[in-house]
C-alpha atoms as a PDB file:
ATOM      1  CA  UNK A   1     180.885  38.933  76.696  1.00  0.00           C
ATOM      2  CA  UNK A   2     182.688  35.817  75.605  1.00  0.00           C
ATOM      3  CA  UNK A   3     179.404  33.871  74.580  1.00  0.00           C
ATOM      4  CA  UNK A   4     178.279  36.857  72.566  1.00  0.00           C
ATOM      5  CA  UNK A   5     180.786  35.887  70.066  1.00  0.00           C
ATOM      6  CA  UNK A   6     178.599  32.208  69.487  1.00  0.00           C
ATOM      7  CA  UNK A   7     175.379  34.386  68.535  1.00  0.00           C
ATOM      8  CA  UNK A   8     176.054  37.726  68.682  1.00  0.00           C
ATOM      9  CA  UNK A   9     171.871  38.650  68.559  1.00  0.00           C
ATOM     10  CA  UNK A  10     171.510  37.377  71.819  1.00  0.00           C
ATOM     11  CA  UNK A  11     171.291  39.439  74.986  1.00  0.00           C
ATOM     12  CA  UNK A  12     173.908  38.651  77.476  1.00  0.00           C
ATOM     13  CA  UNK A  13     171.270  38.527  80.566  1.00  0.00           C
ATOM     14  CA  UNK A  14     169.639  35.971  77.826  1.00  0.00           C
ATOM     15  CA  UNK A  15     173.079  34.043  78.891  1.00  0.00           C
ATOM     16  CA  UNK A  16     172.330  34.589  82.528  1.00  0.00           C
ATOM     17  CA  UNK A  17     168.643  33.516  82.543  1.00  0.00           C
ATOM     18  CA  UNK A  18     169.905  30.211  80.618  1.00  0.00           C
ATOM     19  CA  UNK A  19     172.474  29.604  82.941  1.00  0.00           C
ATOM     20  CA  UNK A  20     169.698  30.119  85.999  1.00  0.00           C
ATOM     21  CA  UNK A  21     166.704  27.825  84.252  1.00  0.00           C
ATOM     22  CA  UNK A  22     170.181  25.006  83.625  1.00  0.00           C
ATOM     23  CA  UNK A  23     171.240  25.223  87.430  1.00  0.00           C
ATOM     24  CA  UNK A  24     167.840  25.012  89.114  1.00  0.00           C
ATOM     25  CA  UNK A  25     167.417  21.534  87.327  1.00  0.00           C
ATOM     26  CA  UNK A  26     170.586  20.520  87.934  1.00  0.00           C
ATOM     27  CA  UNK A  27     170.472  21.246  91.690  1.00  0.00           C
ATOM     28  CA  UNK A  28     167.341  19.472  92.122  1.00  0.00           C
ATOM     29  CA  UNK A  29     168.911  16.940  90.763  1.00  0.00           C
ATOM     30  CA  UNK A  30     171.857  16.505  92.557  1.00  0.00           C
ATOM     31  CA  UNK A  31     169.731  17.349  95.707  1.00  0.00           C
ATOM     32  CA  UNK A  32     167.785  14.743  95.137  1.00  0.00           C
ATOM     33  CA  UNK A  33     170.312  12.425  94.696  1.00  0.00           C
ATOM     34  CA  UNK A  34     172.138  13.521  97.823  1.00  0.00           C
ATOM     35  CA  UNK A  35     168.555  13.250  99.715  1.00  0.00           C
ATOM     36  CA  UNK A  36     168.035   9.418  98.490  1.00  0.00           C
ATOM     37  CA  UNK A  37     171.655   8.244  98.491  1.00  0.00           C
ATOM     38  CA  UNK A  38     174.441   9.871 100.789  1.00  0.00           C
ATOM     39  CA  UNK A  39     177.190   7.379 100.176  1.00  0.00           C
ATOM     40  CA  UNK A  40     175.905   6.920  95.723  1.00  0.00           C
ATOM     41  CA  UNK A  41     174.729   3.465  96.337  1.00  0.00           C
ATOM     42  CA  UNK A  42     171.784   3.898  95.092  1.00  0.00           C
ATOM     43  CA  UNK A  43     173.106   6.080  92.351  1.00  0.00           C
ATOM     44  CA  UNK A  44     172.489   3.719  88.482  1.00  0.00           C
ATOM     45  CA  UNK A  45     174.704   5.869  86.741  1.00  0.00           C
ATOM     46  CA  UNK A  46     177.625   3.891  87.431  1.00  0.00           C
ATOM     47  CA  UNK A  47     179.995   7.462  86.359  1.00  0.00           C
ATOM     48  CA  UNK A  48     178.271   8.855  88.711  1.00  0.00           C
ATOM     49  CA  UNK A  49     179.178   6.951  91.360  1.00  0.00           C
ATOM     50  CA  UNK A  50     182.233   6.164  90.120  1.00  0.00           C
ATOM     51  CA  UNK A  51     183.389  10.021  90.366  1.00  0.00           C
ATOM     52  CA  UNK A  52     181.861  10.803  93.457  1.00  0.00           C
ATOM     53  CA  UNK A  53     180.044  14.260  94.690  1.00  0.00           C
ATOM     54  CA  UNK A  54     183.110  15.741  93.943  1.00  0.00           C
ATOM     55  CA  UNK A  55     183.059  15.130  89.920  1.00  0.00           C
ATOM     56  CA  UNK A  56     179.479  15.378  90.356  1.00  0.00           C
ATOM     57  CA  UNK A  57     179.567  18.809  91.119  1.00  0.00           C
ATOM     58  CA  UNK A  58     182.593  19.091  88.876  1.00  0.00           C
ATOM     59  CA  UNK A  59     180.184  17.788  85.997  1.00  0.00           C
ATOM     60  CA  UNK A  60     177.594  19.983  85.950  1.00  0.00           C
ATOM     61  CA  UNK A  61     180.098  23.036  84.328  1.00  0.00           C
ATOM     62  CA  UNK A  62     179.714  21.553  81.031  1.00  0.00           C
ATOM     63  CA  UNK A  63     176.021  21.078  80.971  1.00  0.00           C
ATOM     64  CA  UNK A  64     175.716  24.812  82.797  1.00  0.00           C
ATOM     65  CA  UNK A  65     177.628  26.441  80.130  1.00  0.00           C
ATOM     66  CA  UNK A  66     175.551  23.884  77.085  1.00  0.00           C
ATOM     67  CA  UNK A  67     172.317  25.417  78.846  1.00  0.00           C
ATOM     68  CA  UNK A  68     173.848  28.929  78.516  1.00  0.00           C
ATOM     69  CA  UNK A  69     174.134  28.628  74.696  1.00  0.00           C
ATOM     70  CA  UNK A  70     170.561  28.526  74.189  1.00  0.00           C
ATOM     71  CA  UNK A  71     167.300  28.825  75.565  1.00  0.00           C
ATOM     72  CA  UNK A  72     166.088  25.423  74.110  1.00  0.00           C
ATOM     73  CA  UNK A  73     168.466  23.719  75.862  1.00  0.00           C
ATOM     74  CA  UNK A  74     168.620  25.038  78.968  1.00  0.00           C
ATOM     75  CA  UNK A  75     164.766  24.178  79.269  1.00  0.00           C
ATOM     76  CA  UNK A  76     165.628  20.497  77.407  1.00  0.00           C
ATOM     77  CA  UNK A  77     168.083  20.017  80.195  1.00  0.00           C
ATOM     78  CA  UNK A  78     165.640  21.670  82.956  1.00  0.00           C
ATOM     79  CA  UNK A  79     163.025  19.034  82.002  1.00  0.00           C
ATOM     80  CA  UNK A  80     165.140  15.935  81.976  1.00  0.00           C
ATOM     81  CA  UNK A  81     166.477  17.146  85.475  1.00  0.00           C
ATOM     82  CA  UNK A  82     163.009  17.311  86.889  1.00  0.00           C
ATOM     83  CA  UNK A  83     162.706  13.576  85.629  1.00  0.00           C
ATOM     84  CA  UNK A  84     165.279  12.741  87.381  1.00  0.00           C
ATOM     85  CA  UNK A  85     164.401  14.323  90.422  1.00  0.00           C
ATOM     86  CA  UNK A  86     161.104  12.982  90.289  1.00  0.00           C
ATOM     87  CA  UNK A  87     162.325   9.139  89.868  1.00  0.00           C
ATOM     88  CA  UNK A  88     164.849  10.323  92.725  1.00  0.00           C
ATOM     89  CA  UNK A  89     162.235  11.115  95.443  1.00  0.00           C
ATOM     90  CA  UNK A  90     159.860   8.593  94.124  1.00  0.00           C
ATOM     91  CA  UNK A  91     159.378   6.238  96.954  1.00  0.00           C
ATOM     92  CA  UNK A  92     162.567   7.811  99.171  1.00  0.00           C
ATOM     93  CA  UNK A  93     160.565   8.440 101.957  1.00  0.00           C
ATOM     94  CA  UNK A  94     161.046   4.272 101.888  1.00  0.00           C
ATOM     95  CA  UNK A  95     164.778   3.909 100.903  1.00  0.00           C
ATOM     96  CA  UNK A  96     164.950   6.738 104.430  1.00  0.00           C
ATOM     97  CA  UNK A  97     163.009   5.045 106.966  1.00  0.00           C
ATOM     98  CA  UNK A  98     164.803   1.922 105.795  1.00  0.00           C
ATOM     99  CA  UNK A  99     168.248   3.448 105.742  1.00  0.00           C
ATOM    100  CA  UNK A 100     170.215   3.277 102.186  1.00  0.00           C
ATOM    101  CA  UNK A 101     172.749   0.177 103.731  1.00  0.00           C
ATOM    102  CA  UNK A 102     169.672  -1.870 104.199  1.00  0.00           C
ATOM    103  CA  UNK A 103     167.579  -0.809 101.552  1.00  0.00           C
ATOM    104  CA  UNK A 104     170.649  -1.726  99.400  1.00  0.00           C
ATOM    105  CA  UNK A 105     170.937  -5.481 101.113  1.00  0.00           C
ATOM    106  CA  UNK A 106     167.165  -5.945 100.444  1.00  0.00           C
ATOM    107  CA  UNK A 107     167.168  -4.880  96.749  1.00  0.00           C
ATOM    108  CA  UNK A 108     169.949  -7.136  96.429  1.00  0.00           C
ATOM    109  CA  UNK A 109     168.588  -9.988  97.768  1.00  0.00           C
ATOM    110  CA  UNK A 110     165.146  -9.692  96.226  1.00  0.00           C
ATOM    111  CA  UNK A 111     167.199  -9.023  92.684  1.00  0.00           C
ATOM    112  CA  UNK A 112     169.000 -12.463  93.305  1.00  0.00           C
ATOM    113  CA  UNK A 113     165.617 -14.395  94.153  1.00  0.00           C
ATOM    114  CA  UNK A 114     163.374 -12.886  91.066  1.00  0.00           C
ATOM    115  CA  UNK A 115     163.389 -14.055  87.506  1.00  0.00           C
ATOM    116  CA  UNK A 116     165.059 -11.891  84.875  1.00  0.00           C
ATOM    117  CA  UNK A 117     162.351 -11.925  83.158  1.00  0.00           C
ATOM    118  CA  UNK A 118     159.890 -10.129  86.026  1.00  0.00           C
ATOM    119  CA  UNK A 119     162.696  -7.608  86.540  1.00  0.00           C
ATOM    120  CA  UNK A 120     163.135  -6.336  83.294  1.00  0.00           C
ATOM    121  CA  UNK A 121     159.312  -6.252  82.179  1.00  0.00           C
ATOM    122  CA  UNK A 122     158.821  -4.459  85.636  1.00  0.00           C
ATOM    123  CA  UNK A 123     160.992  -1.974  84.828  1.00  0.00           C
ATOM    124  CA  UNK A 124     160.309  -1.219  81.186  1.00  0.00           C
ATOM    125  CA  UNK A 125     157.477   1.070  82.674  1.00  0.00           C
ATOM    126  CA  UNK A 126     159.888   4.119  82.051  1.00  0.00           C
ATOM    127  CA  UNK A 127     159.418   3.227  78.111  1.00  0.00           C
ATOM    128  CA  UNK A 128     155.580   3.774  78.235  1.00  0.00           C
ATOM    129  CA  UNK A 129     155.209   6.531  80.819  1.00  0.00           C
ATOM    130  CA  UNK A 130     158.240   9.086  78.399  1.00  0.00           C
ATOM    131  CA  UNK A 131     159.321   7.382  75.653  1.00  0.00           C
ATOM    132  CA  UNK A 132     155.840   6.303  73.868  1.00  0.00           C
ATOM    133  CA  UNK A 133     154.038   9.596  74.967  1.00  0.00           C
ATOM    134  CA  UNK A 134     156.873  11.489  73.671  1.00  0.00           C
ATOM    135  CA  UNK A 135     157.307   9.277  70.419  1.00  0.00           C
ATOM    136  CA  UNK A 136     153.911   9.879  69.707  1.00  0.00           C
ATOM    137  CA  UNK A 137     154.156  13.966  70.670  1.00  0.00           C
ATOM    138  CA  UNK A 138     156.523  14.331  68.260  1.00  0.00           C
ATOM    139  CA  UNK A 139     154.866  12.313  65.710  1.00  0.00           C
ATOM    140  CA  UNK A 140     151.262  14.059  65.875  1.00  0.00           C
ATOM    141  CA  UNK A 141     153.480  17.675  65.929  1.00  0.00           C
ATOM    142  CA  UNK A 142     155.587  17.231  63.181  1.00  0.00           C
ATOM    143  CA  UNK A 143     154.277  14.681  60.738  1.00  0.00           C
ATOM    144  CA  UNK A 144     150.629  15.254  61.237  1.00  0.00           C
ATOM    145  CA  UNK A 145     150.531  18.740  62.310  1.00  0.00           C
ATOM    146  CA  UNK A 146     147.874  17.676  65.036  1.00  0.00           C
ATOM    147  CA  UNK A 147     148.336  19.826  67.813  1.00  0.00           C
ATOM    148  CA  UNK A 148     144.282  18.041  69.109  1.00  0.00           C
ATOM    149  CA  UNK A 149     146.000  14.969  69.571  1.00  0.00           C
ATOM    150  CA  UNK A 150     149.281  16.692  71.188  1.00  0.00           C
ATOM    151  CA  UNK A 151     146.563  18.100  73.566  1.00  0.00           C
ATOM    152  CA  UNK A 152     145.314  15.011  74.339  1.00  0.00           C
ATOM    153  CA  UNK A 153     148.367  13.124  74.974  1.00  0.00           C
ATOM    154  CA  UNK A 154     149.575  15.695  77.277  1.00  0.00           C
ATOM    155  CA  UNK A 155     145.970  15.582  78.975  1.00  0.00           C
ATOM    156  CA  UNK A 156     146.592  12.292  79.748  1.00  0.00           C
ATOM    157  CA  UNK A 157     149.711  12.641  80.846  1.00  0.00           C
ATOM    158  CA  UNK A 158     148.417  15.440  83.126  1.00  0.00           C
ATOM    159  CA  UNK A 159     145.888  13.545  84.641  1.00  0.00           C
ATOM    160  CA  UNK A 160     148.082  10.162  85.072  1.00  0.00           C
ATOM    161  CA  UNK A 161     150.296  12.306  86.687  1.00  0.00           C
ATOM    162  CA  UNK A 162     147.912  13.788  89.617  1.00  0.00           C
ATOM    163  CA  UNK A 163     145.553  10.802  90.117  1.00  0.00           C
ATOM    164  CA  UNK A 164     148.799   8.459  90.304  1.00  0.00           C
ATOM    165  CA  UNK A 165     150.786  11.008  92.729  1.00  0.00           C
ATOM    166  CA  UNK A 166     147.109  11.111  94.959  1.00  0.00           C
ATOM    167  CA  UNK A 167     146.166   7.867  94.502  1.00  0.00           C
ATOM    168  CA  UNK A 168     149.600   6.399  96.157  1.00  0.00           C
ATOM    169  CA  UNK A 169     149.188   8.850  98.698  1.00  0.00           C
ATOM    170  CA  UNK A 170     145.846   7.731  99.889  1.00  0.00           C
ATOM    171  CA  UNK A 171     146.826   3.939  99.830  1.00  0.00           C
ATOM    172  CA  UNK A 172     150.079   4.301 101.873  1.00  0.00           C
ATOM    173  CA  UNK A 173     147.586   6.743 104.258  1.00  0.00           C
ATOM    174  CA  UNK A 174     145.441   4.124 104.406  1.00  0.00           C
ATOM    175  CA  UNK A 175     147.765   1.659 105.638  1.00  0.00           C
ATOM    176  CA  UNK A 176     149.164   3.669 107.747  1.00  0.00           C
ATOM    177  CA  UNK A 177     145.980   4.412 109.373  1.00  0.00           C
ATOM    178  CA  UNK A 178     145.270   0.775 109.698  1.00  0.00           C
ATOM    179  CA  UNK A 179     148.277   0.307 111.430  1.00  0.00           C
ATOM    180  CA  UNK A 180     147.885   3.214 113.962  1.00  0.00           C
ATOM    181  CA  UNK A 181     144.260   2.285 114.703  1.00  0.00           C
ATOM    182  CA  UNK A 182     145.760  -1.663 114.902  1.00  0.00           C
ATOM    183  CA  UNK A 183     148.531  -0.519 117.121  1.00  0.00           C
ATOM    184  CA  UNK A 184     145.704   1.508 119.596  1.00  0.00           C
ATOM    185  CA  UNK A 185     143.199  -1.548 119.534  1.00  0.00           C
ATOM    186  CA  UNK A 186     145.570  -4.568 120.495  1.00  0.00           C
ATOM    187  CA  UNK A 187     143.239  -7.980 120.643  1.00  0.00           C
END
């Protein structure tokens, strides 16, 4: 095989399963993307939108064959692409019900009436939810050789992760329990 020649100890089904673990996160991805935002209006990579599904799809053959080269990557690129997905289905259930054209006009229009200031501090969350857990990872793995304090970190990343995702879950049910039992009792 023609990839046997860039490390000629590997398996070529090694190739395949690389290949497989790159496209599943890539498809969520783009699924995602198609699931929140049809027409790429919602889309913030501004390539992205500017190619369309088309180069999209088109895309994805460079990162499939990068994930083929090697197993690290193809998991790297797996991970980042279930990011993605995640931030992509966070909250679509809204952007849905709304419909993307109007969800669009109201994100605009709140943008244009908020402070700078408020928007970028409320969206610097990204920076301590990956970037300072994973600073830190790395730090504590490589420097200190502290694989407790890896543990821990990831612990807490663990648990922010399933009592965030539930705790979300049983607000919005709440409200929309309120809402039913408001709707059934009119005063």
């Amino acid at each position: 095989m023609i990839f046997q020649i860039v490390n000629p100890d590997v398996q070529w089904y090694q190739y395949l399963i690389n290949i497989f673990i790159t496209f599943i996160g890539r498809l969520l991805d783009l699924l995602s993307t198609r699931y929140v935002s049809k027409e790429l209006k919602l889309e913030t990579n501004f390539i992205a939108r500017r190619v369309g599904w088309k180069g999209m799809i088109l895309m994805q053959i460079p990162i499939l064959i990068l994930g083929a080269l090697d197993i690290y990557f193809s998991f790297f690129i797996l991970w980042w692409s279930l990011f993605l997905f995640a931030n992509n289905i966070e909250g679509s259930w809204y952007v849905r019900e709304t419909g993307e054209d109007n969800y669009v006009k109201e994100l605009r229009s709140k943008v244009k009436r908020s402070p700078i200031g408020k928007i970028i501090l409320g969206e610097l969350s990204n920076i301590l939810k990956f970037t300072l857990a994973g600073i830190f990872i790395i730090i504590f793995l490589f420097v200190y050789e502290d694989l407790l304090a890896v543990f821990l970190i990831s612990l807490a990343l663990i648990i922010q992760g399933l009592i965030g995702a539930l705790s979300s879950i049983s607000y919005l049910l709440k409200i929309r329990k309120s809402e039913n039992e408001s709707e059934s009792n009119p005063s």
